[in-house]
Protein backbone atom coordinates (compact mmCIF):
# COMPACT_ATOMS: atom_id res chain seq x y z
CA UNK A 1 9.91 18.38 -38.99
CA UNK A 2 8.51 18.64 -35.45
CA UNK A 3 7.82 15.40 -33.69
CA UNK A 4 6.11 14.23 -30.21
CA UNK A 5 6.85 11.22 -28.34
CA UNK A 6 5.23 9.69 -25.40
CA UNK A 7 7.67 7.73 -22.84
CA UNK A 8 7.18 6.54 -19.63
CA UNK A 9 10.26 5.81 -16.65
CA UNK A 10 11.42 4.62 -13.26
CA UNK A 11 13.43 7.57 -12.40
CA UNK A 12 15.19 5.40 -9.22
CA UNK A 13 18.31 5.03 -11.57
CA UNK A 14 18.32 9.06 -12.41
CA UNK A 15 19.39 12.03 -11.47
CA UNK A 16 15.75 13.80 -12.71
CA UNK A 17 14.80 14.22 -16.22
CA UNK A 18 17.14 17.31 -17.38
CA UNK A 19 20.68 16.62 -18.73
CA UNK A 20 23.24 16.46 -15.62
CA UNK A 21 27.01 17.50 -16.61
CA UNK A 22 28.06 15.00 -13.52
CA UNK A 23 24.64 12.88 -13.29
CA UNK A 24 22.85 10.47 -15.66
CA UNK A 25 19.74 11.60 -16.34
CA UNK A 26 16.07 10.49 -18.26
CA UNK A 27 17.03 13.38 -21.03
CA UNK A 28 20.73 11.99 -21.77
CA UNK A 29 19.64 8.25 -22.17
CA UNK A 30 16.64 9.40 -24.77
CA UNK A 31 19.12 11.29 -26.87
CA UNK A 32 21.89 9.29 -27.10
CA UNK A 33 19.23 7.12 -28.06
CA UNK A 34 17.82 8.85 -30.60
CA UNK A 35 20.87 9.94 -32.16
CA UNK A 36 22.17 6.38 -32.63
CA UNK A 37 19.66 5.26 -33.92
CA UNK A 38 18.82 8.33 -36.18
CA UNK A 39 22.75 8.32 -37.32
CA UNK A 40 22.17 12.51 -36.05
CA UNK A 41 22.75 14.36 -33.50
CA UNK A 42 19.35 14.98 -31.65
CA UNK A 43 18.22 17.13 -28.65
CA UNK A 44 14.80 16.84 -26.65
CA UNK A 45 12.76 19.19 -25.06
CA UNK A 46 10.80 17.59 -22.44
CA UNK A 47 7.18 18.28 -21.06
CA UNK A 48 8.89 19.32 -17.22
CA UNK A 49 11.59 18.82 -15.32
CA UNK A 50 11.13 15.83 -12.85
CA UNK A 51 13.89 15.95 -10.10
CA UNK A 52 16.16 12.68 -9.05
CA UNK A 53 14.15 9.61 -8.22
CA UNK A 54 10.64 10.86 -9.40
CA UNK A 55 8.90 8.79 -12.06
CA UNK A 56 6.77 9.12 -14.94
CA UNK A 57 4.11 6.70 -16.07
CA UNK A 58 2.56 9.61 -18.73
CA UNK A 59 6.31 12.20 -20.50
CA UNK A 60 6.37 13.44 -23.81
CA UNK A 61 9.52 15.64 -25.05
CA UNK A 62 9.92 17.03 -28.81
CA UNK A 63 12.95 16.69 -31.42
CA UNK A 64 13.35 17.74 -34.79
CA UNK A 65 14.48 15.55 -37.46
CA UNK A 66 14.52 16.26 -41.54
CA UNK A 67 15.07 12.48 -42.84
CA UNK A 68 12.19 10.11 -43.21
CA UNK A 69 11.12 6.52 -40.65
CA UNK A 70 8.37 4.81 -39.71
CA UNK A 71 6.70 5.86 -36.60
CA UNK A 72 6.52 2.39 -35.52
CA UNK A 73 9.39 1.26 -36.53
CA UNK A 74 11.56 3.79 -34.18
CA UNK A 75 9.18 3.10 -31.00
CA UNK A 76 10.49 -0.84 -31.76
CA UNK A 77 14.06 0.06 -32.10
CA UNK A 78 14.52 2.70 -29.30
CA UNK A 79 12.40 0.21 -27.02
CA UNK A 80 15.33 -2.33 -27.93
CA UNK A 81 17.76 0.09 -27.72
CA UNK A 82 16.75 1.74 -24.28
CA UNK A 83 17.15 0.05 -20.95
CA UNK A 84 14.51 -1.74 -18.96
CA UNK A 85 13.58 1.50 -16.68
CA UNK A 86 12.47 3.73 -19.68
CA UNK A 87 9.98 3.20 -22.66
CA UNK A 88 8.65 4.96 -25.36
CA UNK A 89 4.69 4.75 -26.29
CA UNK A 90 4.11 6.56 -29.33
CA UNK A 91 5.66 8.69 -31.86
CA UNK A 92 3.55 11.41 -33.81
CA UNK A 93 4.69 14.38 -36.06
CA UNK A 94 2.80 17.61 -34.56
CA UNK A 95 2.91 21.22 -35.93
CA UNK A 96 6.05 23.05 -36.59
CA UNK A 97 6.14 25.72 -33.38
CA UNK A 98 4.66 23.19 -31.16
CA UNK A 99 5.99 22.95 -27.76
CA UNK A 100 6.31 19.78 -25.21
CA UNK A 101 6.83 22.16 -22.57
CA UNK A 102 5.11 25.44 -23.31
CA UNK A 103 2.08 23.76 -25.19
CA UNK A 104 0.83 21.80 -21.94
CA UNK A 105 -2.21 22.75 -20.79
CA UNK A 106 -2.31 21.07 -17.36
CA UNK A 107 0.02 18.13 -15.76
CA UNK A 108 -1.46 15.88 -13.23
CA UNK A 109 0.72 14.22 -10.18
CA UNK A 110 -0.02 11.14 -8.05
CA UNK A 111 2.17 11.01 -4.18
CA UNK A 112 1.76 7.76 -2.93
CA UNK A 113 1.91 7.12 0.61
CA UNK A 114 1.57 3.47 2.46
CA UNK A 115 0.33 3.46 5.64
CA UNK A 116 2.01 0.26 6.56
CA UNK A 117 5.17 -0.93 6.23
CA UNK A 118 5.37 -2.77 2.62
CA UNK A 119 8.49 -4.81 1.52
CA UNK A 120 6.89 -4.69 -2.30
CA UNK A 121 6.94 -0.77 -2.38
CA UNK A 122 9.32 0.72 -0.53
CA UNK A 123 10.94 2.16 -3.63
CA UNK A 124 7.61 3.37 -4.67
CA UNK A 125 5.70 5.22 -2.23
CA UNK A 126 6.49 7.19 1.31
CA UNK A 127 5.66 5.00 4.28
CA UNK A 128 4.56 5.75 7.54
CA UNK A 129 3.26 3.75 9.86
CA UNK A 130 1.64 6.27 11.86
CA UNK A 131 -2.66 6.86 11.10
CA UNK A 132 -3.37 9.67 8.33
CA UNK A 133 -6.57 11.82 8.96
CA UNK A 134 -7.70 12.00 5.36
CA UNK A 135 -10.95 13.39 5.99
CA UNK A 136 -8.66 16.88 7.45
CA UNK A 137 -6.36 16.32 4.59
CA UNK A 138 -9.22 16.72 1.94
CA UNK A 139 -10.10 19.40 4.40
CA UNK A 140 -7.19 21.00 3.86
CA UNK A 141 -6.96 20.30 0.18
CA UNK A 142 -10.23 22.70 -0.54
CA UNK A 143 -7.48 25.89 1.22
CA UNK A 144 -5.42 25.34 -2.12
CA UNK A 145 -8.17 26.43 -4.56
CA UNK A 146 -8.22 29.84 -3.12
CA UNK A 147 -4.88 30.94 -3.79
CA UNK A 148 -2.56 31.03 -7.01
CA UNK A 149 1.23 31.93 -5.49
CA UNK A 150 2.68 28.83 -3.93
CA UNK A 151 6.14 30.31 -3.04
CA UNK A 152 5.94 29.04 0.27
CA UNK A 153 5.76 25.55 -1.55
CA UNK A 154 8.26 26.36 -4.11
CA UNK A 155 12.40 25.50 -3.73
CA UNK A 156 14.35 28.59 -2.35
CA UNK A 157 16.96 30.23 -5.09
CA UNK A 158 14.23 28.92 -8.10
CA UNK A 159 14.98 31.12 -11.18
CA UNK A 160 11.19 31.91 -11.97
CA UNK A 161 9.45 34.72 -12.92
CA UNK A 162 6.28 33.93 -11.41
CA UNK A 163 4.62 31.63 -8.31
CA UNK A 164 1.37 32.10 -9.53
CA UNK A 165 0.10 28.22 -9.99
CA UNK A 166 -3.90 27.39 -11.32
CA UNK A 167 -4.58 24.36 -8.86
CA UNK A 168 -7.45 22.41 -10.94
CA UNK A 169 -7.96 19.42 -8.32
CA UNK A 170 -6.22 18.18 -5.63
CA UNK A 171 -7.41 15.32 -2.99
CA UNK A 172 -6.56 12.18 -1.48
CA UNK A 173 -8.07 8.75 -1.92
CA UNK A 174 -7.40 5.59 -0.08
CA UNK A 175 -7.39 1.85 -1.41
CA UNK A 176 -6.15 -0.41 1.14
CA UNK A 177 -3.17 0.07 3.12
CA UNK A 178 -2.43 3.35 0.47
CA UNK A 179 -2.73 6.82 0.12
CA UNK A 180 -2.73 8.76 -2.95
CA UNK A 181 -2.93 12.60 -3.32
CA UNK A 182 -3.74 13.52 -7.08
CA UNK A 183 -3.00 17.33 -8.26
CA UNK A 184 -3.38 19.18 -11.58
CA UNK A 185 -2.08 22.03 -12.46
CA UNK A 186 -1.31 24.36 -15.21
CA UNK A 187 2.11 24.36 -13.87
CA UNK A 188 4.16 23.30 -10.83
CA UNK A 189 6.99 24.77 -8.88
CA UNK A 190 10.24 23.01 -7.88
CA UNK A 191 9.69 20.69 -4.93
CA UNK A 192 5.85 21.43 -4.41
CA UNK A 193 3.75 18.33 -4.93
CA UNK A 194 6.15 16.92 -2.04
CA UNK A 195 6.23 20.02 -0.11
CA UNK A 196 2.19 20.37 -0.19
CA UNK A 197 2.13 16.30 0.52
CA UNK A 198 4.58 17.00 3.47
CA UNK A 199 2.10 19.86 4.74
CA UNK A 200 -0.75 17.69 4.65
CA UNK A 201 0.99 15.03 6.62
CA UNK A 202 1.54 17.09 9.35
CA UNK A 203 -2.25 18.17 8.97
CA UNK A 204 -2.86 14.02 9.04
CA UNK A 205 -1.00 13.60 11.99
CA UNK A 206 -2.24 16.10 14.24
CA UNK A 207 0.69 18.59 14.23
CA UNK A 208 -0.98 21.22 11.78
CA UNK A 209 -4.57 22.09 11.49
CA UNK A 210 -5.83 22.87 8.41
CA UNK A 211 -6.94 26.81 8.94
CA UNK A 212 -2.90 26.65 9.25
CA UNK A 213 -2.92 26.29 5.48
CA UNK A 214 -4.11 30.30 5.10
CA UNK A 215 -1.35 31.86 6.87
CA UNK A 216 1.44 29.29 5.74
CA UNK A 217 0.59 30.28 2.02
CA UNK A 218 0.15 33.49 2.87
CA UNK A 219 3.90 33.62 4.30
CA UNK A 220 5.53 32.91 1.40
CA UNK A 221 8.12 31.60 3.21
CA UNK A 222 9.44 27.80 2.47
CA UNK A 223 10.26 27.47 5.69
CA UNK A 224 6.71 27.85 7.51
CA UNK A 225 5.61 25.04 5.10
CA UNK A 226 6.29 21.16 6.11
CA UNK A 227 8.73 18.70 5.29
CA UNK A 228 9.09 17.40 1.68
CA UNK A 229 8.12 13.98 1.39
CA UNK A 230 10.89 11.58 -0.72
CA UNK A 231 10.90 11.81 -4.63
CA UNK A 232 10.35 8.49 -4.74
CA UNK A 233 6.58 8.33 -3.93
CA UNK A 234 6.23 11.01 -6.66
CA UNK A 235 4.63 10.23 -10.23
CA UNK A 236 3.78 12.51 -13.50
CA UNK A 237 0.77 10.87 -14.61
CA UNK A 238 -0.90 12.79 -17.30
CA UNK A 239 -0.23 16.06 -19.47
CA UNK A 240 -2.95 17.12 -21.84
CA UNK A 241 -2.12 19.20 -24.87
CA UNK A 242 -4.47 20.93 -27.36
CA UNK A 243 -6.29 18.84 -29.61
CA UNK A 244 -4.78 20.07 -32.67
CA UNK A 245 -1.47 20.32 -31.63
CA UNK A 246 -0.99 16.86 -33.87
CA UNK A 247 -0.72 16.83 -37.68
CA UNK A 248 -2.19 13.20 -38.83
């Protein structure tokens, strides 16, 4: 049998979500996990691939398991079991051939960016102390929804087969002294939530305009594109799946 489970994590302690020969990662701590507590050896396939230091307040990854528990029951023990920085929401059996990954039918980011310095969230969010234009930000968010390859956003030497990327939404809002840019996708490339948040700095800050958007996409080229802001301000907040991807 096919199961689901929801998790959320502070990725500061990890090396991303995927397995790491060298590295602790999100994926290693879950199985060994699961396979303690499941007296089995288990593997997970996760919903993405979050890189060192990003975090996740909405995950879900599939195993397979044959025996019998209590849905409830195993969110208690691995909750126990886990360490503070990772926990596990929900556990639900879903369809044999359903996929965490390949199922998903759009995952939303948040970048959080504090425009002061903050001793609370340093870990949390980017900081700058320097004043953001959001109105040319949004601006330049609007660029984004006419185009679909984002290699000049995407890490060089990336074994993929496409670029192409459906941008859904993407703008910033501020509360208080912070920034947030939200994105959905159907699917993202390595690196580019914080290389589009790094772009749209510069385009806050004076140093890009926002027509600049066209011909940096247009380039392809990673290098035309700006900085990439720190993981650390980076968060995978929601991943929506078919409705009847779930059997009870």
């Amino acid at each position: 049998m096919r199961y689901f489970f929801e998790l959320s994590y502070n990725g500061k302690a990890y090396h991303g979500w995927q397995y790491q020969p060298n590295a602790i990662s999100v994926q290693e701590v879950l199985e060994q996990a699961l396979s303690t507590i499941l007296k089995t050896n288990i593997s997970i396939v996760g919903a993405g691939r979050t890189d060192a230091g990003v975090h996740a307040s909405q995950m879900f990854a599939h195993f397979e398991f044959d025996g019998k528990f209590v849905a409830k029951d195993l969110v208690y023990k691995l909750n126990s079991f886990l360490p503070k920085d990772i926990a596990v929401k929900e556990i639900f059996e879903v369809k044999p051939e359903a996929h965490a990954r390949f199922d998903a039918k759009s995952r939303t980011y948040h970048y959080k960016v504090s425009a002061s310095k903050n001793v609370f969230d340093y870990d949390f969010a980017y900081q700058t102390q320097l004043p953001l234009d959001i109105e040319a930000m949004n601006e330049a968010c609007k660029i984004l929804f006419e185009y679909r390859d984002f290699q000049c956003f995407s890490k060089s030497k990336t074994d993929v087969k496409t670029y192409n990327c459906d941008i859904k939404e993407a703008y910033w809002i501020k509360e208080g002294e912070q920034l947030t840019f939200i994105i959905t996708a159907d699917r993202f490339l390595r690196n580019m939530v914080r290389a589009i948040v790094g772009t749209m700095v510069n385009i806050g800050l004076g140093k890009l305009e926002g027509k600049d958007l066209h011909t940096i996409i247009k380039s392809k080229n990673r290098g035309e594109a700006g900085f990439s802001v720190p993981a650390h301000g980076l968060y995978l907040v929601n991943i929506v799946y078919p409705e009847d991807i779930r059997l009870n």
